[in-house]
Protein backbone atom coordinates (compact mmCIF):
# COMPACT_ATOMS: atom_id res chain seq x y z
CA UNK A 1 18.19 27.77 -36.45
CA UNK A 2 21.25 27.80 -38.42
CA UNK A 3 22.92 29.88 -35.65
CA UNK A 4 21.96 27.60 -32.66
CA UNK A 5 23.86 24.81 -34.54
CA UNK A 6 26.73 27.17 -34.83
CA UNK A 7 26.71 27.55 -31.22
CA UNK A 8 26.08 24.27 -30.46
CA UNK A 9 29.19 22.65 -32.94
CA UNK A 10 31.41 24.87 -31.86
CA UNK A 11 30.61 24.28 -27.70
CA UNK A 12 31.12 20.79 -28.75
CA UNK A 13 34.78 21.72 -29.80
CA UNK A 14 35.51 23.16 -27.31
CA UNK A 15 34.76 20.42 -24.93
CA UNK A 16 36.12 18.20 -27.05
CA UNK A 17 39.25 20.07 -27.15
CA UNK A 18 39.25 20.58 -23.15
CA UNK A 19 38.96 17.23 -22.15
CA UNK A 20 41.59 16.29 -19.69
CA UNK A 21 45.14 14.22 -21.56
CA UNK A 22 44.09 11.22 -18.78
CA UNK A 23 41.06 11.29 -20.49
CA UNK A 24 42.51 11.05 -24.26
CA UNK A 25 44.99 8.74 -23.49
CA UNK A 26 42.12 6.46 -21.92
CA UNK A 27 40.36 6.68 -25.18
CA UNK A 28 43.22 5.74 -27.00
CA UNK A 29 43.78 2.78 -24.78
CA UNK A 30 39.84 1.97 -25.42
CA UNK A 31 40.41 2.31 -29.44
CA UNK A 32 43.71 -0.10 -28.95
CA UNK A 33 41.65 -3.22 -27.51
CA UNK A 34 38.91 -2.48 -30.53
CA UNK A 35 41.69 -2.75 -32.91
CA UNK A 36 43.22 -5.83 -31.16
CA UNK A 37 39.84 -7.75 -30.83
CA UNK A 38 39.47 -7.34 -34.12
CA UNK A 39 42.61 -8.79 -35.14
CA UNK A 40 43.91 -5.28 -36.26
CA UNK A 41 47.57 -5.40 -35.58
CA UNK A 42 47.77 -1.88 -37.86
CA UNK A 43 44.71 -0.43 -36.28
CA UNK A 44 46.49 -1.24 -32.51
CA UNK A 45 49.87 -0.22 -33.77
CA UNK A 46 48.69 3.79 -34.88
CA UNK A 47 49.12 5.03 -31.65
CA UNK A 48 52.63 3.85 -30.96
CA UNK A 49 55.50 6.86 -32.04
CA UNK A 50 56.64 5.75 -35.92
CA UNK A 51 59.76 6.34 -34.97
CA UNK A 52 63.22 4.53 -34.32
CA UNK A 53 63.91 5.53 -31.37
CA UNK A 54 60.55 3.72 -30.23
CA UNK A 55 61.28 1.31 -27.33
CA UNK A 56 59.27 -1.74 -26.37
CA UNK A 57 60.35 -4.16 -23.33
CA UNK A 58 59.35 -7.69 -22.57
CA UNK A 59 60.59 -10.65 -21.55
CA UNK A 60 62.46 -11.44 -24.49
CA UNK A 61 64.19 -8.29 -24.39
CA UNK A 62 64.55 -4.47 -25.73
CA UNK A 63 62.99 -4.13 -29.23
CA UNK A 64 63.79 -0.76 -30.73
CA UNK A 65 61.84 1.11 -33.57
CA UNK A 66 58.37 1.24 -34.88
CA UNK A 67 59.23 -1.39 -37.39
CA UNK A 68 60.44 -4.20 -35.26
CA UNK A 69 57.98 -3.85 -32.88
CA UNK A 70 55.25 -3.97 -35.72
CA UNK A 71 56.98 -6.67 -36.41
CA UNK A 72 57.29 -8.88 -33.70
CA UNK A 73 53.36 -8.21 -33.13
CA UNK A 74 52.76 -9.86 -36.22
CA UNK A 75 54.87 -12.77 -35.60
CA UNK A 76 53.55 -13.54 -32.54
CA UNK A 77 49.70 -12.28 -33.33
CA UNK A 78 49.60 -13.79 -37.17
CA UNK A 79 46.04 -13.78 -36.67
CA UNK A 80 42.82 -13.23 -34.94
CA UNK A 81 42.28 -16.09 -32.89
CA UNK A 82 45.89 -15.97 -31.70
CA UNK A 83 45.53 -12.12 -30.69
CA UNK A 84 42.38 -13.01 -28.30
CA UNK A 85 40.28 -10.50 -26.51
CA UNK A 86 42.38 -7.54 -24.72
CA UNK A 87 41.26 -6.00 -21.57
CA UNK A 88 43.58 -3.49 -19.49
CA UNK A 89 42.23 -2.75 -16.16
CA UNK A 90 43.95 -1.22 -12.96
CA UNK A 91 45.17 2.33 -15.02
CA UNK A 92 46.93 4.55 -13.15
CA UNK A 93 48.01 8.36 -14.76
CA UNK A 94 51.17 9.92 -13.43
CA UNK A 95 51.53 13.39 -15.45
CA UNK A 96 55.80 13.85 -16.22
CA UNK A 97 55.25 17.16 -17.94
CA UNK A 98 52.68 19.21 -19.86
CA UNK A 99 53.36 16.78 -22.95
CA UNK A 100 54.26 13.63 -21.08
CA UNK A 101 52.35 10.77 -19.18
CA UNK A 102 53.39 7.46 -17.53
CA UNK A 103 50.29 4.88 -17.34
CA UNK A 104 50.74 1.88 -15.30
CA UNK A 105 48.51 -0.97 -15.38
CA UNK A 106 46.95 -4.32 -16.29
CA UNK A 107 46.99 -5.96 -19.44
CA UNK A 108 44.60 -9.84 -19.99
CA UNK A 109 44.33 -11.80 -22.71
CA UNK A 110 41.67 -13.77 -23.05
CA UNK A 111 42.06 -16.85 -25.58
CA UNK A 112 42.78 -20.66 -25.39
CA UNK A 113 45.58 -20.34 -23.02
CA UNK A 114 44.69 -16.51 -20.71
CA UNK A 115 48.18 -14.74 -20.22
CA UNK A 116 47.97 -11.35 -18.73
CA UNK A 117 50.87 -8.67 -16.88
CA UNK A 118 51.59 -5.59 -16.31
CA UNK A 119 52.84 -2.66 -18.08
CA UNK A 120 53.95 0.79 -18.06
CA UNK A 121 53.70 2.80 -20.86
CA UNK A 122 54.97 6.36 -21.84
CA UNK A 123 52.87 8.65 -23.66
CA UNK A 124 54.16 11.75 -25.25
CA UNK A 125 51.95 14.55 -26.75
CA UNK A 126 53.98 14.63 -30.74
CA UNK A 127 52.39 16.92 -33.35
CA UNK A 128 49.28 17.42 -31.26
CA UNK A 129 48.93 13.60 -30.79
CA UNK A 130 49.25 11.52 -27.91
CA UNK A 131 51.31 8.82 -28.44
CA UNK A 132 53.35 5.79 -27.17
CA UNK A 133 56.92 6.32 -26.71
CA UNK A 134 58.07 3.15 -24.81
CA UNK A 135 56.18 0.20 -23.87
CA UNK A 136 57.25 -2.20 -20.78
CA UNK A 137 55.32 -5.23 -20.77
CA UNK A 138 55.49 -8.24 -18.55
């Protein structure tokens, strides 16, 4: 008995470990709108590089680092009912390199006033994570 759950945990890695980096990043994108609708700015904010040469466009302009970006989330989110309910919808993968994905795609928020966009976001595999390197919102 002991051995078939052997077997079985460690099949489980491995398919785990195969699945495909659309796939992960996908997830990742899935645990970022839990955080959000929860009103979990820190939760969101994991998956983007803690770095500064982080880079995150918008309308107002080029915000560089981990920090400011955290940041100017939490000035503009201060709290749950001003974050709303995030959806992203109309994902598209384009693979740069072996550690490196674009995603294009839809972003809604659903609250008093709905706002939505677009974005593009790139992910880079660092330290055996996948994570956001820059972020272009509109």
């Amino acid at each position: 008995m002991m051995r078939q759950i052997l077997i079985l945990a460690c099949l489980f890695t491995v398919q785990i470990s195969a699945q495909r980096p659309e796939d992960q990043i996908k997830t990742i994108m899935q645990s970022q709108a839990e955080a959000w609708n929860k009103g979990d700015v820190d939760g969101f904010m994991r998956y983007y590089w803690k770095d500064p040469e982080l880079t995150f466009v918008s309308k107002n302009g080029v915000s560089k680092g981990w920090q400011q970006v955290y940041d100017n989330y939490k000035r503009g989110y201060p709290d749950k009912k001003a974050m709303g309910f995030l959806t992203f919808d109309h994902l598209v993968f384009e693979k740069m390199t072996a550690k490196a994905y674009m995603v294009t795609g839809s972003w809604h928020l659903q609250k008093e006033e709905e706002v939505g966009g677009w974005f593009t976001l790139i992910f880079k595999k660092i330290k055996n994570n996948w994570l956001i390197v820059y972020d272009h919102t509109s």
